[in-house]
PDB file of N, CA and C in Angstrom:
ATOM      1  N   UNK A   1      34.608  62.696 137.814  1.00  0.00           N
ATOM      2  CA  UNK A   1      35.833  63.347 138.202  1.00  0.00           C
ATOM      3  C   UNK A   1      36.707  63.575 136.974  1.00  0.00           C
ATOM      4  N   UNK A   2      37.430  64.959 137.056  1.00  0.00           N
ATOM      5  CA  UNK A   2      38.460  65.186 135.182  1.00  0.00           C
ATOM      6  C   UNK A   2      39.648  64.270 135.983  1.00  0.00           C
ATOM      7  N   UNK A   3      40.150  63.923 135.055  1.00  0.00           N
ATOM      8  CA  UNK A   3      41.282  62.963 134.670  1.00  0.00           C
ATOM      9  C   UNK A   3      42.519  64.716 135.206  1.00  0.00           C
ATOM     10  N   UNK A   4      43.276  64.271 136.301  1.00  0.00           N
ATOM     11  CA  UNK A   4      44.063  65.085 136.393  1.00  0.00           C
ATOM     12  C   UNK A   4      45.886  64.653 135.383  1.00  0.00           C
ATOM     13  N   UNK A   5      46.492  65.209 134.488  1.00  0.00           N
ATOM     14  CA  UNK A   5      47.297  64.725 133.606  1.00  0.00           C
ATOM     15  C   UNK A   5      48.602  64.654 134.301  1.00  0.00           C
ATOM     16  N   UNK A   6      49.116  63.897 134.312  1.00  0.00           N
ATOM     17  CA  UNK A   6      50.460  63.600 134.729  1.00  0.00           C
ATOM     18  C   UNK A   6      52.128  63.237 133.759  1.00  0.00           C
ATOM     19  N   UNK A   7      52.997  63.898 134.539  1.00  0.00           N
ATOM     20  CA  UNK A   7      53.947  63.938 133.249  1.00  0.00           C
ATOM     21  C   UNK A   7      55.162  62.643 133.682  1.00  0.00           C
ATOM     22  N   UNK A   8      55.232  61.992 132.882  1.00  0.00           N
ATOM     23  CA  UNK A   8      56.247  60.712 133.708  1.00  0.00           C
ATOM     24  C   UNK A   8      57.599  61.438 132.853  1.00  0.00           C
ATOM     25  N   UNK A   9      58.462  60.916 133.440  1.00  0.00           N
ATOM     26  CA  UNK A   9      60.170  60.892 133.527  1.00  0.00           C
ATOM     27  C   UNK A   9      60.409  60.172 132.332  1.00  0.00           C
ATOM     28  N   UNK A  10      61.600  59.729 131.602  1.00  0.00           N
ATOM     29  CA  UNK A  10      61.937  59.223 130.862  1.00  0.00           C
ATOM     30  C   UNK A  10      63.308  58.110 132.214  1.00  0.00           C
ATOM     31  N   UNK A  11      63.217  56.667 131.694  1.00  0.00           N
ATOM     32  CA  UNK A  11      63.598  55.800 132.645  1.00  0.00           C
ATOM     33  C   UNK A  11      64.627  55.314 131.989  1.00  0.00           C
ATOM     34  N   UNK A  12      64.953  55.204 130.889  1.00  0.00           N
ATOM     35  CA  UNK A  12      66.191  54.872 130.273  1.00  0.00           C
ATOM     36  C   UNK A  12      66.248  55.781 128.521  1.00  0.00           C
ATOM     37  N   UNK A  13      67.300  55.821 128.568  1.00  0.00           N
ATOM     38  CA  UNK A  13      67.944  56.272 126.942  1.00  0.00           C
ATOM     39  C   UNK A  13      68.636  55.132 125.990  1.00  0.00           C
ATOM     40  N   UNK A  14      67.933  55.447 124.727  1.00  0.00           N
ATOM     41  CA  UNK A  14      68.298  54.199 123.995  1.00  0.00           C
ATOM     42  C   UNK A  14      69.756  54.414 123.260  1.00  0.00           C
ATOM     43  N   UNK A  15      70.605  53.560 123.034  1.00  0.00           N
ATOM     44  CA  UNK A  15      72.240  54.419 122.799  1.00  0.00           C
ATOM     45  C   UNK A  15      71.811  55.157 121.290  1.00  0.00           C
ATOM     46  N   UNK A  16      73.013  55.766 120.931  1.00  0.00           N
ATOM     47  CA  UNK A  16      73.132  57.016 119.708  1.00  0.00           C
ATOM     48  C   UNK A  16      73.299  55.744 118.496  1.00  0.00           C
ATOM     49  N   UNK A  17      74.044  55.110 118.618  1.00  0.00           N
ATOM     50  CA  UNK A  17      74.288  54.207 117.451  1.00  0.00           C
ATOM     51  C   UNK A  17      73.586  52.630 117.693  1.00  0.00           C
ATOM     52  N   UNK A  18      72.724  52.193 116.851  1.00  0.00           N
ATOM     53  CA  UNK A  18      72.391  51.168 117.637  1.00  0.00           C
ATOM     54  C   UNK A  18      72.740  50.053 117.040  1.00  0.00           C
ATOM     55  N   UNK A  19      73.338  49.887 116.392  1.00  0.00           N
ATOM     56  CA  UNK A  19      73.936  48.937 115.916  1.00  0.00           C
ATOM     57  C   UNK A  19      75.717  48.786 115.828  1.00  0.00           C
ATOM     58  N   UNK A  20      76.567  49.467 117.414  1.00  0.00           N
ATOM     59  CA  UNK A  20      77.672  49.173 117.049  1.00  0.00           C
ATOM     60  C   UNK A  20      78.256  47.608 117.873  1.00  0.00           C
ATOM     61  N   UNK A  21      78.844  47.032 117.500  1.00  0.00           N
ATOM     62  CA  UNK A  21      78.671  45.700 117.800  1.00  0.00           C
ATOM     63  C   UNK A  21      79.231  44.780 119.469  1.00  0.00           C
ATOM     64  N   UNK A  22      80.522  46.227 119.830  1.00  0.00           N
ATOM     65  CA  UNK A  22      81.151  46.084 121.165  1.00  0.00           C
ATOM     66  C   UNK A  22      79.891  46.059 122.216  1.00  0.00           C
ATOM     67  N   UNK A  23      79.153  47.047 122.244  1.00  0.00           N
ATOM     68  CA  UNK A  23      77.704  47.423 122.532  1.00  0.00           C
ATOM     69  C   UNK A  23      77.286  46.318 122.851  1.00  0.00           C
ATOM     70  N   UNK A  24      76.148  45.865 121.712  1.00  0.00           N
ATOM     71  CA  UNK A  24      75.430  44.824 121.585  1.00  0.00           C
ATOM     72  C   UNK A  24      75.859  43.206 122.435  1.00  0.00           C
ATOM     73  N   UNK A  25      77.509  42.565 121.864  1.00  0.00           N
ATOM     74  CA  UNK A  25      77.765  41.973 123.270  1.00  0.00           C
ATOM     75  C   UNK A  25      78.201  42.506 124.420  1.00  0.00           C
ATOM     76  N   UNK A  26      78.527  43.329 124.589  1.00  0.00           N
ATOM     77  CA  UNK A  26      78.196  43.238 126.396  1.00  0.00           C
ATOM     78  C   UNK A  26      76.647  43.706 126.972  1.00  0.00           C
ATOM     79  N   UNK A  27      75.694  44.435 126.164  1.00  0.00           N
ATOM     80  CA  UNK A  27      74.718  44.276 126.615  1.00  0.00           C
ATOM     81  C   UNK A  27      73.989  42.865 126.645  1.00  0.00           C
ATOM     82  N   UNK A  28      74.437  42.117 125.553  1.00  0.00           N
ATOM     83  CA  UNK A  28      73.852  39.979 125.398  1.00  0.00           C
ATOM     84  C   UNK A  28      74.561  39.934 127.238  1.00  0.00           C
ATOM     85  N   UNK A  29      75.577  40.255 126.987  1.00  0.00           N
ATOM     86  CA  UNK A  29      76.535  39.333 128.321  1.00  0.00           C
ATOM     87  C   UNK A  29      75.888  40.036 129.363  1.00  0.00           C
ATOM     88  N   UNK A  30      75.218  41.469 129.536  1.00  0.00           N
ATOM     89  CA  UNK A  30      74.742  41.561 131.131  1.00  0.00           C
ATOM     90  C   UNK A  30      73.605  40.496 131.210  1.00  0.00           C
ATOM     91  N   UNK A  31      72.365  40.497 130.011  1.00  0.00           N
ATOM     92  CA  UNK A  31      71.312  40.242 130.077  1.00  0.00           C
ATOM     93  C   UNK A  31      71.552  38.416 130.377  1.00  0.00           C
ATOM     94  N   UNK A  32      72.250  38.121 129.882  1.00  0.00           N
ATOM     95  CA  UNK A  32      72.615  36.449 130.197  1.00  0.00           C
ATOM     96  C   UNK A  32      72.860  36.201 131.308  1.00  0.00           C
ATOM     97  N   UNK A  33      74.426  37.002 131.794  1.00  0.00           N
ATOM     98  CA  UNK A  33      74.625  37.458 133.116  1.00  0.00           C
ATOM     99  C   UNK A  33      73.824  37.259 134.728  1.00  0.00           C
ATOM    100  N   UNK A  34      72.722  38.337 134.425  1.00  0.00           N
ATOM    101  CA  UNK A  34      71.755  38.992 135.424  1.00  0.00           C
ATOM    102  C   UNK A  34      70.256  39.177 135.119  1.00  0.00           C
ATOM    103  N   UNK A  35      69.851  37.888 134.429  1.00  0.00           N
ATOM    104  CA  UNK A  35      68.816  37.407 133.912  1.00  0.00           C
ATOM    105  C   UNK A  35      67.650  38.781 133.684  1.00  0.00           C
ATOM    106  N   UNK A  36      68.114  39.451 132.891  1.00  0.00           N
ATOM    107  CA  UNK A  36      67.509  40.348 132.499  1.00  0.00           C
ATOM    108  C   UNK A  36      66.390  40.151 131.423  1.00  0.00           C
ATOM    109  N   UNK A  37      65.223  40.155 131.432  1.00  0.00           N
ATOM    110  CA  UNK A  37      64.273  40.446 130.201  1.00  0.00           C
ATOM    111  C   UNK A  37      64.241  40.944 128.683  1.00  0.00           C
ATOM    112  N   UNK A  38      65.055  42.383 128.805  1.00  0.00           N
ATOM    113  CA  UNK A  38      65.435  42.765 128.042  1.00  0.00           C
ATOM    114  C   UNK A  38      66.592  43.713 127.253  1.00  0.00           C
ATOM    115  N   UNK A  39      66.733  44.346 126.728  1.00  0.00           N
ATOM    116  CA  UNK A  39      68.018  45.947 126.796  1.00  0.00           C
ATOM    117  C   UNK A  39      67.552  46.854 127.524  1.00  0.00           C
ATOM    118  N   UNK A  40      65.813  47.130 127.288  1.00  0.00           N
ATOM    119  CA  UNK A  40      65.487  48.148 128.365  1.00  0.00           C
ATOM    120  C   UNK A  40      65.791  48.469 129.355  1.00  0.00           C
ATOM    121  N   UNK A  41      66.226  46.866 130.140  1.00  0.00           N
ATOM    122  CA  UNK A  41      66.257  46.825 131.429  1.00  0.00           C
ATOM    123  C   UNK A  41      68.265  47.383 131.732  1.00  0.00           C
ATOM    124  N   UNK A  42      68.808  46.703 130.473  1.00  0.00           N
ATOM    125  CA  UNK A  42      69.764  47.288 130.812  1.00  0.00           C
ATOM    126  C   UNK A  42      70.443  48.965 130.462  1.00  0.00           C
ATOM    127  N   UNK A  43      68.712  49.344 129.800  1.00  0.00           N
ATOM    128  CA  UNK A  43      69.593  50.729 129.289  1.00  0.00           C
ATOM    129  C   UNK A  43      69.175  51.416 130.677  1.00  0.00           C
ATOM    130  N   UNK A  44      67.828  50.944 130.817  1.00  0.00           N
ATOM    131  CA  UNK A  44      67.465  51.349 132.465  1.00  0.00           C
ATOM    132  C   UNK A  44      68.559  51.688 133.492  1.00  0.00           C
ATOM    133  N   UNK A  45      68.966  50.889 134.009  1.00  0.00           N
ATOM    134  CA  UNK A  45      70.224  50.711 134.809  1.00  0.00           C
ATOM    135  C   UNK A  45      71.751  51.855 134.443  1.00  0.00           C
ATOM    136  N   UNK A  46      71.724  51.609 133.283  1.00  0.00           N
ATOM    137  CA  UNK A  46      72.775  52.605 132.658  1.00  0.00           C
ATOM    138  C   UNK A  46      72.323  53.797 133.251  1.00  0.00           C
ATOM    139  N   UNK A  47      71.516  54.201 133.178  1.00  0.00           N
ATOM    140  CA  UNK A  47      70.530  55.924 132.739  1.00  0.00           C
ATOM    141  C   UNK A  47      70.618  56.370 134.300  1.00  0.00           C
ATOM    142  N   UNK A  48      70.350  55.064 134.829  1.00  0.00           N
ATOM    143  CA  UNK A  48      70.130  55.642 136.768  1.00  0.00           C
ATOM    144  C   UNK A  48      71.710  55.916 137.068  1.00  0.00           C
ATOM    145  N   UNK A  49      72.709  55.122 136.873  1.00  0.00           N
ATOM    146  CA  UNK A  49      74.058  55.797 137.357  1.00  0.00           C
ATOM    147  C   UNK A  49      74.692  56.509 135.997  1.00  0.00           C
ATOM    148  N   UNK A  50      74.178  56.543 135.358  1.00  0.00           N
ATOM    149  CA  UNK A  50      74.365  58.269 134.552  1.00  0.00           C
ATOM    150  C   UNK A  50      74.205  59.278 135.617  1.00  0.00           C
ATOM    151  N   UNK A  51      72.561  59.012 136.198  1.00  0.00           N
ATOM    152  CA  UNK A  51      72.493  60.647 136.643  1.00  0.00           C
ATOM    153  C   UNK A  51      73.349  60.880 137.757  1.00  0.00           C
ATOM    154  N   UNK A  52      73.502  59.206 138.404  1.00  0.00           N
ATOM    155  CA  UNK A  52      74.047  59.861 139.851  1.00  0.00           C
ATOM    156  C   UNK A  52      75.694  60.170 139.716  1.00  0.00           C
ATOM    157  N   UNK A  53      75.938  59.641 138.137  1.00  0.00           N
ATOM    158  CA  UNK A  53      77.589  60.199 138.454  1.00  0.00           C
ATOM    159  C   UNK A  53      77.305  61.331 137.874  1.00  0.00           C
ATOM    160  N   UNK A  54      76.432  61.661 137.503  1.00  0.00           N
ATOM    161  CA  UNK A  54      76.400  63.291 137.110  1.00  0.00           C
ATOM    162  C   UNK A  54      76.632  64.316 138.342  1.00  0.00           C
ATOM    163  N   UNK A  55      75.668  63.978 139.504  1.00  0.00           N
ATOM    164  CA  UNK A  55      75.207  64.247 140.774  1.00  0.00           C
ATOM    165  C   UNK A  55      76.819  64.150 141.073  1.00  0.00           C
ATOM    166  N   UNK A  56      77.477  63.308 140.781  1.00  0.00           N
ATOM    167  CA  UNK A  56      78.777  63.391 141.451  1.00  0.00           C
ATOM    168  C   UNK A  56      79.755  64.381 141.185  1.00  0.00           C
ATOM    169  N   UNK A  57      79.982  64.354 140.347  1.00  0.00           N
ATOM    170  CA  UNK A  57      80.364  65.486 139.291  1.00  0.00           C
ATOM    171  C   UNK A  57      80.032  66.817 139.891  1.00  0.00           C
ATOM    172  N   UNK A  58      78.876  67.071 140.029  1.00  0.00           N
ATOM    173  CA  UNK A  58      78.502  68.216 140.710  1.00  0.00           C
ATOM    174  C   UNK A  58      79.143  68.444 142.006  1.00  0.00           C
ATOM    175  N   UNK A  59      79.157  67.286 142.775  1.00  0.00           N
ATOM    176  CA  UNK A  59      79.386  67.187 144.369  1.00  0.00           C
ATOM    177  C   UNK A  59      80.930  67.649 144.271  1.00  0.00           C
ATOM    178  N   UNK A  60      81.533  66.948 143.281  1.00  0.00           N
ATOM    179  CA  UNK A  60      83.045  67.111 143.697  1.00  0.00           C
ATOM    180  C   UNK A  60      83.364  68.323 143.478  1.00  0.00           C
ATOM    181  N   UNK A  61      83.024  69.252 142.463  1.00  0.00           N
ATOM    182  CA  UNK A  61      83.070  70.900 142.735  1.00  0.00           C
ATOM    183  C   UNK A  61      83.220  71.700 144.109  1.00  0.00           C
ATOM    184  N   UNK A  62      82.479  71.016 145.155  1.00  0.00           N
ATOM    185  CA  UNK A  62      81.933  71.443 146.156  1.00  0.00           C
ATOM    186  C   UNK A  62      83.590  71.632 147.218  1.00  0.00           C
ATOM    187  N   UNK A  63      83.347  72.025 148.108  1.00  0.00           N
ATOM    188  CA  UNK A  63      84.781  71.777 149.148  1.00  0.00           C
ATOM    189  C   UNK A  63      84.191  70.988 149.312  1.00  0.00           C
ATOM    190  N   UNK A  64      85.854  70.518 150.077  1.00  0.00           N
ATOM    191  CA  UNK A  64      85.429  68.625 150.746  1.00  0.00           C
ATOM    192  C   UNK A  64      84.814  69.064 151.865  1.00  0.00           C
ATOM    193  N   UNK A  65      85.106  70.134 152.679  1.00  0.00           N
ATOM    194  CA  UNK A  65      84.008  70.575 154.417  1.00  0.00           C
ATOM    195  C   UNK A  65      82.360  70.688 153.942  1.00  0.00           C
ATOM    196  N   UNK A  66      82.127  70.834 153.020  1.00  0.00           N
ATOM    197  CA  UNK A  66      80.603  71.056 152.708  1.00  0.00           C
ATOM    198  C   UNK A  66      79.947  70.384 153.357  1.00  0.00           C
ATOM    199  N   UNK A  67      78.832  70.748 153.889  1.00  0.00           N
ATOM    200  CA  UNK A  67      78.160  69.818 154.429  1.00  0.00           C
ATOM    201  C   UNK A  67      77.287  69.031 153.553  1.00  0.00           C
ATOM    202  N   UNK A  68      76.810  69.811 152.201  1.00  0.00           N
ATOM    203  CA  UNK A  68      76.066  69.395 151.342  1.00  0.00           C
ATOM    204  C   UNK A  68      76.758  68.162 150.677  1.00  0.00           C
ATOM    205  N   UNK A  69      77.982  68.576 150.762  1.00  0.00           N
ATOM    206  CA  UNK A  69      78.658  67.339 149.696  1.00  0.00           C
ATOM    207  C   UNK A  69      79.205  66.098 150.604  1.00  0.00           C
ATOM    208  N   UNK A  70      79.127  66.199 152.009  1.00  0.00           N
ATOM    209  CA  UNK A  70      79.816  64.789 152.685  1.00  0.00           C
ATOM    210  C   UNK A  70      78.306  64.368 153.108  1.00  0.00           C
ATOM    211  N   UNK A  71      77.067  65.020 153.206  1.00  0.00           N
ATOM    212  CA  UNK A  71      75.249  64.304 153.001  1.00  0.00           C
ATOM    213  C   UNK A  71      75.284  63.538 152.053  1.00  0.00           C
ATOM    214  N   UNK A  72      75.363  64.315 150.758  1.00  0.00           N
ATOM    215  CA  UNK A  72      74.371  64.075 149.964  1.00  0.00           C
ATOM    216  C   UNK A  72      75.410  62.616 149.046  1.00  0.00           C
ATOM    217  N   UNK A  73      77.079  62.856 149.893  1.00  0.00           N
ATOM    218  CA  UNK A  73      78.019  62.012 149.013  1.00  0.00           C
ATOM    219  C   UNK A  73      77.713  60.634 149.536  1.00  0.00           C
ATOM    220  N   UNK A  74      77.480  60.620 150.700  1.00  0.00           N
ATOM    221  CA  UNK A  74      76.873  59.453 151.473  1.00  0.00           C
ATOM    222  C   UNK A  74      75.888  58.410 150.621  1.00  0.00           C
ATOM    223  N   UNK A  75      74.570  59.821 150.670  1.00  0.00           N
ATOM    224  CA  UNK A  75      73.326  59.106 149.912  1.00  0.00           C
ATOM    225  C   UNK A  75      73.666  58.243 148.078  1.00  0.00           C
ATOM    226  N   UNK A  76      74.710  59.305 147.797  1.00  0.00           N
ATOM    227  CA  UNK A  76      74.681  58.585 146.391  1.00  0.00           C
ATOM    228  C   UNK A  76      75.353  57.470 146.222  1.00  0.00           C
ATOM    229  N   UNK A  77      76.431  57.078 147.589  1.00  0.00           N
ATOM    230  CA  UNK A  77      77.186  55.556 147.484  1.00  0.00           C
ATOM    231  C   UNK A  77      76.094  54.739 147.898  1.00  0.00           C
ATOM    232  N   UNK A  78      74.880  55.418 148.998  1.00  0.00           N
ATOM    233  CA  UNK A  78      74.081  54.141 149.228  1.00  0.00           C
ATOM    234  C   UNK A  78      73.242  53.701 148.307  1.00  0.00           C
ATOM    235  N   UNK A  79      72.795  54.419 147.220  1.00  0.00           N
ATOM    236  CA  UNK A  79      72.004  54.473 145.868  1.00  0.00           C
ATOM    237  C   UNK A  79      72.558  53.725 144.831  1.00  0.00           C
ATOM    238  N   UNK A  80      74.424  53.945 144.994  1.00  0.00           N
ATOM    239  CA  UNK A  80      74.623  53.201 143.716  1.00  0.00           C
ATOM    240  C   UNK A  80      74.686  51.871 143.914  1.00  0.00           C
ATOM    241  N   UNK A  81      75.301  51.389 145.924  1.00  0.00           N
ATOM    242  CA  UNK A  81      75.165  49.900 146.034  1.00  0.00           C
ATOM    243  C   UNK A  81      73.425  49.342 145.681  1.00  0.00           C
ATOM    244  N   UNK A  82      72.849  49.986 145.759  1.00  0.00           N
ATOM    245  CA  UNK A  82      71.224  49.436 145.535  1.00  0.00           C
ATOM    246  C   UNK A  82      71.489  49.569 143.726  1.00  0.00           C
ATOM    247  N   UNK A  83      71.779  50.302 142.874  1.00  0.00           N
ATOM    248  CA  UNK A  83      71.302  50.320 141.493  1.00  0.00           C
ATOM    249  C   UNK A  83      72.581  49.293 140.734  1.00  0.00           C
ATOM    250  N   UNK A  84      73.792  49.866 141.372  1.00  0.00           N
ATOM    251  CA  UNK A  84      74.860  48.923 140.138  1.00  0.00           C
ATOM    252  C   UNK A  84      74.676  47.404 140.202  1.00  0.00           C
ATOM    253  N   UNK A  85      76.138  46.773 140.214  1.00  0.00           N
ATOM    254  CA  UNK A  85      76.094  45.442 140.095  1.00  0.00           C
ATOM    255  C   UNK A  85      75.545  44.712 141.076  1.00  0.00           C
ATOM    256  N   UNK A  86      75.705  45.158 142.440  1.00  0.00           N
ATOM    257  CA  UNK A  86      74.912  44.622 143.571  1.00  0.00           C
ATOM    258  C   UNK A  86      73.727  44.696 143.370  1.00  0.00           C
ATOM    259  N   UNK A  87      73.614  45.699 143.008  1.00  0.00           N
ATOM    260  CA  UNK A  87      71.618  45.043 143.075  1.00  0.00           C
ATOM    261  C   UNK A  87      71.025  44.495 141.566  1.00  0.00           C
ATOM    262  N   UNK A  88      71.927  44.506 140.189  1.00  0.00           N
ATOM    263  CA  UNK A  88      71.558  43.447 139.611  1.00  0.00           C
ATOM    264  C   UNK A  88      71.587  42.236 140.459  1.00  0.00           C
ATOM    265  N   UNK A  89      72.801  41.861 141.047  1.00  0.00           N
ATOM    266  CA  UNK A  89      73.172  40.553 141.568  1.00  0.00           C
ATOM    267  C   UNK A  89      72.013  39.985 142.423  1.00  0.00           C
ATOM    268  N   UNK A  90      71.408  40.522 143.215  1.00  0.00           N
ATOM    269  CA  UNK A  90      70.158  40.303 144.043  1.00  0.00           C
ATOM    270  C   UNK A  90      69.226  40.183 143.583  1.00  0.00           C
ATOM    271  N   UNK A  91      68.778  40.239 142.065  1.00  0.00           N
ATOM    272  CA  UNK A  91      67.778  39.415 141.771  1.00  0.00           C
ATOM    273  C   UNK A  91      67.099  38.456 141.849  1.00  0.00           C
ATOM    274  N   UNK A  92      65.975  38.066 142.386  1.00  0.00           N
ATOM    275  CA  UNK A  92      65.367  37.220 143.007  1.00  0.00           C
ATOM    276  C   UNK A  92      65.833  36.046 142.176  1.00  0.00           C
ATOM    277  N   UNK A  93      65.395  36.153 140.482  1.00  0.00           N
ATOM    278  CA  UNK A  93      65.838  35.319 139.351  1.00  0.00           C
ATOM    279  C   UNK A  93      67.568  35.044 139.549  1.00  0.00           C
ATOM    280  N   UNK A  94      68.358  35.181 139.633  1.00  0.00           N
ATOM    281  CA  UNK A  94      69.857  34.996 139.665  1.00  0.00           C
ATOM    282  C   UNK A  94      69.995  33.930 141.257  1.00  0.00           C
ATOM    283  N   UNK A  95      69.158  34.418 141.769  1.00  0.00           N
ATOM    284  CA  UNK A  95      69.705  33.398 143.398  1.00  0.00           C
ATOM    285  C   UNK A  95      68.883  32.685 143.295  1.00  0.00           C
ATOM    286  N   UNK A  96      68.104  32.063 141.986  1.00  0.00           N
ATOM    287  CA  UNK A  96      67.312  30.687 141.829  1.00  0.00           C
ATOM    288  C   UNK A  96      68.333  29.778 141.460  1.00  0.00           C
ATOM    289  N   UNK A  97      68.863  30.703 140.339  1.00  0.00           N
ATOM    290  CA  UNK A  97      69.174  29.875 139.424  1.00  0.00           C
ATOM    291  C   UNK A  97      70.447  29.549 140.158  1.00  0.00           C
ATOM    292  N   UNK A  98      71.375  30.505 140.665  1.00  0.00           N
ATOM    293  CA  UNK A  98      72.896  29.791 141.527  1.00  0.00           C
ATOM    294  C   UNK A  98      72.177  28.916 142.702  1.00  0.00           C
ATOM    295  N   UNK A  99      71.005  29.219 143.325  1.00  0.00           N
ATOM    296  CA  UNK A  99      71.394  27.807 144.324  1.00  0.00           C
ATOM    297  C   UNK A  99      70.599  26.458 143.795  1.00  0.00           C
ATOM    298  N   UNK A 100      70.398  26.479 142.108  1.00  0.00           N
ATOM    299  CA  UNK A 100      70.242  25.217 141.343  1.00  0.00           C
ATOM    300  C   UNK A 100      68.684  24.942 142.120  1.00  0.00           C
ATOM    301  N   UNK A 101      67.746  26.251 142.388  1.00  0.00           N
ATOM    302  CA  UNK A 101      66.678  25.999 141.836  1.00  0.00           C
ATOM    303  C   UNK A 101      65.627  25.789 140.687  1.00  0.00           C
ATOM    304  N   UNK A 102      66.353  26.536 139.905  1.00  0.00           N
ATOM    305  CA  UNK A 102      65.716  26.535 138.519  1.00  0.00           C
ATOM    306  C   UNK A 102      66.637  26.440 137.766  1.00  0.00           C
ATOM    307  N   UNK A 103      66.822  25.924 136.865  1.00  0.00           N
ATOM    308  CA  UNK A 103      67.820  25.423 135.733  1.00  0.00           C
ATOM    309  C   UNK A 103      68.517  26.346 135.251  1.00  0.00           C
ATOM    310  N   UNK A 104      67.532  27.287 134.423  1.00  0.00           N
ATOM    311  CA  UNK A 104      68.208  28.358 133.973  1.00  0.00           C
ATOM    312  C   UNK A 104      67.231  29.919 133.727  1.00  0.00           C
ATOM    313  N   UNK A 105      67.184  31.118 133.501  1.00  0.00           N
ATOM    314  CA  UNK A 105      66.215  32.374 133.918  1.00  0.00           C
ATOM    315  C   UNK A 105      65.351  32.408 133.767  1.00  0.00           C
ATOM    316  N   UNK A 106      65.220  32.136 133.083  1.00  0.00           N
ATOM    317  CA  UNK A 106      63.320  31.959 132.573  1.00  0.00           C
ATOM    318  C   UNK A 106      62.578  31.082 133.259  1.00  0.00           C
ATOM    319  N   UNK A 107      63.113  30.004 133.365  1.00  0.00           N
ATOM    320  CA  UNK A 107      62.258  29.330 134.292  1.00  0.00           C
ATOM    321  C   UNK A 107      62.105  29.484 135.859  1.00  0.00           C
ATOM    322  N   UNK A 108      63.606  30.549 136.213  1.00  0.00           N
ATOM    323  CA  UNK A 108      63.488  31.255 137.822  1.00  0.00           C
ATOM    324  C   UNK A 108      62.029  31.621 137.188  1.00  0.00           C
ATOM    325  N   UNK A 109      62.265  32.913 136.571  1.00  0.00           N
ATOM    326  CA  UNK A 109      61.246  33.808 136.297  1.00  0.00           C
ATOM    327  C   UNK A 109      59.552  33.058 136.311  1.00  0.00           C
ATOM    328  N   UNK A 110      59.670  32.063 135.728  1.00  0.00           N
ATOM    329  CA  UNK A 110      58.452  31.235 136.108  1.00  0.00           C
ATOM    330  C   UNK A 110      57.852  31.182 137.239  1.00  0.00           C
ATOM    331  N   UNK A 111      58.655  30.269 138.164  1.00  0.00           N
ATOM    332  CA  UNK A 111      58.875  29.908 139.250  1.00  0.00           C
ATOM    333  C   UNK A 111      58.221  31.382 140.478  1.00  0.00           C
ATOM    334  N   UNK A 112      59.330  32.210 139.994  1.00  0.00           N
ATOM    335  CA  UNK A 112      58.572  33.639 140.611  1.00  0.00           C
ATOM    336  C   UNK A 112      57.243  34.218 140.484  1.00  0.00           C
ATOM    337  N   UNK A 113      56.807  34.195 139.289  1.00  0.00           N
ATOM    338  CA  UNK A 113      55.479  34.614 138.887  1.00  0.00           C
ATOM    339  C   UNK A 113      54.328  33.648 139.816  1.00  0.00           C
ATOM    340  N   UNK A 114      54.648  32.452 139.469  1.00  0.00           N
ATOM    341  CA  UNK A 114      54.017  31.171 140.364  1.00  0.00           C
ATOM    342  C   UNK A 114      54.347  31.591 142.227  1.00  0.00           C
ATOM    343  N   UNK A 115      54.729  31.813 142.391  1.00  0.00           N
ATOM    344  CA  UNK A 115      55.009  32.591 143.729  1.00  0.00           C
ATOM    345  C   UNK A 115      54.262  33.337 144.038  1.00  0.00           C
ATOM    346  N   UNK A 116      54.237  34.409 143.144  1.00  0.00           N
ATOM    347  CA  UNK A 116      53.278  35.664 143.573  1.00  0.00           C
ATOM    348  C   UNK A 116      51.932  35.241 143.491  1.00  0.00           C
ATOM    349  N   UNK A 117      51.499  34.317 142.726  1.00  0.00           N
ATOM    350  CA  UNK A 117      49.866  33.839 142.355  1.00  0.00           C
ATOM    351  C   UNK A 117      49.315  33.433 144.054  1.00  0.00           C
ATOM    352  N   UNK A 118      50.170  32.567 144.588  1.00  0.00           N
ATOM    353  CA  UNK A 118      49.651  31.972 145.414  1.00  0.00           C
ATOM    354  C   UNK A 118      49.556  32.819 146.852  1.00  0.00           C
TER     355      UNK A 118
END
């Protein structure tokens, strides 16, 4: 069978300056925060409510009677409670570690992996 080629998305953007220093701690402080892996994860996150306040942006052009814009305004508040801080917060890793199952992220993260094995 030929290998049919597929084109993937780009999932996060890495910032313009990468070394300015305001930056760097508050990206330490999400990743400490919301037991994140890495920056990826938080440029990740950035990049997804980029687009949707872009999407917003667009919407608010719209009249407020639109039907397109009181749909689709719906879908993007239910998108951002799933992508922003709420759904960092729901990390499986973060509700180890607050109800003082695991000491501290990495070892949630352990703990999880060991989960899935079994």
């Amino acid at each position: 069978m030929p290998r049919i080629p597929t084109v993937h998305s780009k999932t996060y953007v890495t910032p313009r300056r990468p070394f300015e220093k305001e930056r760097l701690d508050q990206e330490l402080k999400l990743i400490g925060e919301y037991g994140l892996r890495n920056k990826r994860e938080v440029w990740r996150v950035k990049y997804t409510l980029a687009k949707i306040r872009k999407a917003a942006r667009v919407l608010l052009t719209l009249d407020e009677k639109d039907p397109k814009r009181l749909f689709e305004g719906n879908a993007l508040l239910r998108r951002l409670k799933l992508i922003g801080e709420y759904g960092l917060r729901n990390k499986r890793e973060v509700w180890r570690v607050k109800y003082s199952l695991a000491k501290i992220r990495k070892a949630a993260r352990v703990l999880l992996t060991l989960d899935e094995k079994d």
